[in-house]
C-alpha atoms as a PDB file:
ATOM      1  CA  UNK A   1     -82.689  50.448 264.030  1.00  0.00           C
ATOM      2  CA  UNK A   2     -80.395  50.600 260.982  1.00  0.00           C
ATOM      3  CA  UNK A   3     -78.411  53.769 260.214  1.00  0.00           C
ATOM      4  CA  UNK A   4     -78.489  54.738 257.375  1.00  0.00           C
ATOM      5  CA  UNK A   5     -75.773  55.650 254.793  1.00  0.00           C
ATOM      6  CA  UNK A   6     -74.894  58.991 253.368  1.00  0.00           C
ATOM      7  CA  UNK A   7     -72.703  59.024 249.795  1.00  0.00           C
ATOM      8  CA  UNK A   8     -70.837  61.690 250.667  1.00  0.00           C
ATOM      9  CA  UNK A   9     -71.159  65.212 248.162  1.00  0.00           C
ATOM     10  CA  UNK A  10     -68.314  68.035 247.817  1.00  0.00           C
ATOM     11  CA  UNK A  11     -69.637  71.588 247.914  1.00  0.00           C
ATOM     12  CA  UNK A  12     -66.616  73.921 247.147  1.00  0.00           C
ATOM     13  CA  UNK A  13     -68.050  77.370 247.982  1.00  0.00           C
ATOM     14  CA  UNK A  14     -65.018  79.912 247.171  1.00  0.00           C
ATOM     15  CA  UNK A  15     -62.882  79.697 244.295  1.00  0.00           C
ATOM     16  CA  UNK A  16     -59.138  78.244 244.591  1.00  0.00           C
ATOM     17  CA  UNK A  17     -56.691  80.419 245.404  1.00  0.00           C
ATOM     18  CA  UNK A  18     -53.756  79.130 243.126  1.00  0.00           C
ATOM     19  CA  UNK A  19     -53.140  76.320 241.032  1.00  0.00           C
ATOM     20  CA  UNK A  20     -51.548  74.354 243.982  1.00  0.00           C
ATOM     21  CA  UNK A  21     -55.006  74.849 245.958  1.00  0.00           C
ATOM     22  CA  UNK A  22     -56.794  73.923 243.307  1.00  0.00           C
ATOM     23  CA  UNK A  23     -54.936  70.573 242.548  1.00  0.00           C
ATOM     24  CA  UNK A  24     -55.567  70.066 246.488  1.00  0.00           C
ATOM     25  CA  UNK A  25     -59.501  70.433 245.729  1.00  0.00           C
ATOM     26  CA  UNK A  26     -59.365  67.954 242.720  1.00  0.00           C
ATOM     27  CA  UNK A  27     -57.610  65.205 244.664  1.00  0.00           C
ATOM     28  CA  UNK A  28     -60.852  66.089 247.745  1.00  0.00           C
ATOM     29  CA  UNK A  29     -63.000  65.755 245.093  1.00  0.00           C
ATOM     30  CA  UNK A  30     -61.256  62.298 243.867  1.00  0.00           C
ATOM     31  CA  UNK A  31     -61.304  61.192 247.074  1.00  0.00           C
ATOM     32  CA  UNK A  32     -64.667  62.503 247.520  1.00  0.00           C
ATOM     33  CA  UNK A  33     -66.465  60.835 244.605  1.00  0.00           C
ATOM     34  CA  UNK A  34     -64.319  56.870 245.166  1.00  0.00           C
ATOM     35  CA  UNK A  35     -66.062  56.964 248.550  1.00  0.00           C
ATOM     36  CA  UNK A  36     -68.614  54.922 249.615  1.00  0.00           C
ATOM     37  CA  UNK A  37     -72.143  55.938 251.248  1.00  0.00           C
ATOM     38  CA  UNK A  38     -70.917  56.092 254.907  1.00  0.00           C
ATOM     39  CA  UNK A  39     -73.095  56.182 258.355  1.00  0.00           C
ATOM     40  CA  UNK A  40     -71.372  58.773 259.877  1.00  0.00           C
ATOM     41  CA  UNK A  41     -68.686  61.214 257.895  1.00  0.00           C
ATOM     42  CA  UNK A  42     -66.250  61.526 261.022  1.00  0.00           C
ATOM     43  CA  UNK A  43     -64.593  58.897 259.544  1.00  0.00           C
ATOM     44  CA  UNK A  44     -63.033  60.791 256.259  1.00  0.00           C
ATOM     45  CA  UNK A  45     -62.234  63.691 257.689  1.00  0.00           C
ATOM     46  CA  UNK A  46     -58.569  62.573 258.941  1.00  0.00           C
ATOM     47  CA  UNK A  47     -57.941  62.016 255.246  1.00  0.00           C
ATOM     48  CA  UNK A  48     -59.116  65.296 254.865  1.00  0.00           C
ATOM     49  CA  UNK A  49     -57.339  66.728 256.885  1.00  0.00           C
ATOM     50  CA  UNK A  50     -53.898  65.251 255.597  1.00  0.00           C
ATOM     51  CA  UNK A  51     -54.686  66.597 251.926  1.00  0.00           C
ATOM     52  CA  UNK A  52     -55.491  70.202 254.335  1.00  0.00           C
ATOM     53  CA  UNK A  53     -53.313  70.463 256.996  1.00  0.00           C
ATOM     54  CA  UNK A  54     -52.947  73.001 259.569  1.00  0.00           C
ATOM     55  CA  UNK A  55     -51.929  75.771 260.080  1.00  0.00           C
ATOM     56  CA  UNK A  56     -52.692  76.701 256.248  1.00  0.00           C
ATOM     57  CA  UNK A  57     -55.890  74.569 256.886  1.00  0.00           C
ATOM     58  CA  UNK A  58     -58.762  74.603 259.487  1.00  0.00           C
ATOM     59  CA  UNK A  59     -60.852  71.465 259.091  1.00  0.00           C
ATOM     60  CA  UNK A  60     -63.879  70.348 261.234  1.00  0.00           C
ATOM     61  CA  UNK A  61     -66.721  67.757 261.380  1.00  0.00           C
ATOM     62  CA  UNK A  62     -69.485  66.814 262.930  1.00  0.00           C
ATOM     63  CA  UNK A  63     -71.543  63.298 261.743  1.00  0.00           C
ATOM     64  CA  UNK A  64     -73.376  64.851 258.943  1.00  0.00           C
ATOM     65  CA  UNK A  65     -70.773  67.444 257.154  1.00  0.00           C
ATOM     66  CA  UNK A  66     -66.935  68.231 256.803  1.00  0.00           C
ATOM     67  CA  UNK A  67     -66.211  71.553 256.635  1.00  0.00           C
ATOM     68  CA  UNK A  68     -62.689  73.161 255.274  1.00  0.00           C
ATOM     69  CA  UNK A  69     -61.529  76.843 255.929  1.00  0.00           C
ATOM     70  CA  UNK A  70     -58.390  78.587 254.912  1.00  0.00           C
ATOM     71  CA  UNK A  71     -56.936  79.416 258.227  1.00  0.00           C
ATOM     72  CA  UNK A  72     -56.471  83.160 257.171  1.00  0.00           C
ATOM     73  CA  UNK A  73     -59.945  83.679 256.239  1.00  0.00           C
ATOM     74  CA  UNK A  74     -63.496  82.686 257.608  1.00  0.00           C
ATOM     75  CA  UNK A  75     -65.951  82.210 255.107  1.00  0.00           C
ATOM     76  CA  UNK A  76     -65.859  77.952 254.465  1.00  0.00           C
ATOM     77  CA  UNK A  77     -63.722  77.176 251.428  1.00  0.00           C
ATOM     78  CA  UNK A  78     -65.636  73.485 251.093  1.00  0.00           C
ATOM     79  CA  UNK A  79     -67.834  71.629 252.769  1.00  0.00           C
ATOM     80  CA  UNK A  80     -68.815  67.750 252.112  1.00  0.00           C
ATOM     81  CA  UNK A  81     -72.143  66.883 253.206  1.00  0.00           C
END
């Protein structure tokens, strides 16, 4: 059976903190719309995760979604399904 491929859509869900966050969540969403459809989104999230990195940064994935927190706070800041 096929898999099929997912194009990849950025949901931010809480407005940027500062203007150095928000440059951070233009360069996801750069990165975000230049992607491909993929079969399984695992495979961004370690560039995702060097544009967010810990300990400021909480990111986590599963095959379907990406989801980013701020470390500090736990309602999702973005999530790419």
């Amino acid at each position: 059976m096929p898999q099929t491929l997912q194009l990849p859509q950025l949901h931010i869900e809480q407005l940027p903190r500062d203007e150095a966050e928000a440059a951070l969540l233009a360069q996801l969403f750069t990165l975000v719309d230049q992607t491909e459809p993929l079969p399984d989104l695992r495979n961004l999230a370690p560039v995702v995760r060097r544009l967010f990195p810990a300990p400021a940064y909480q990111v986590g994935c599963g095959g379907a979604h990406i989801w980013l927190h701020r470390q500090d706070d736990p309602q999702r800041l973005a999530c790419i399904r």
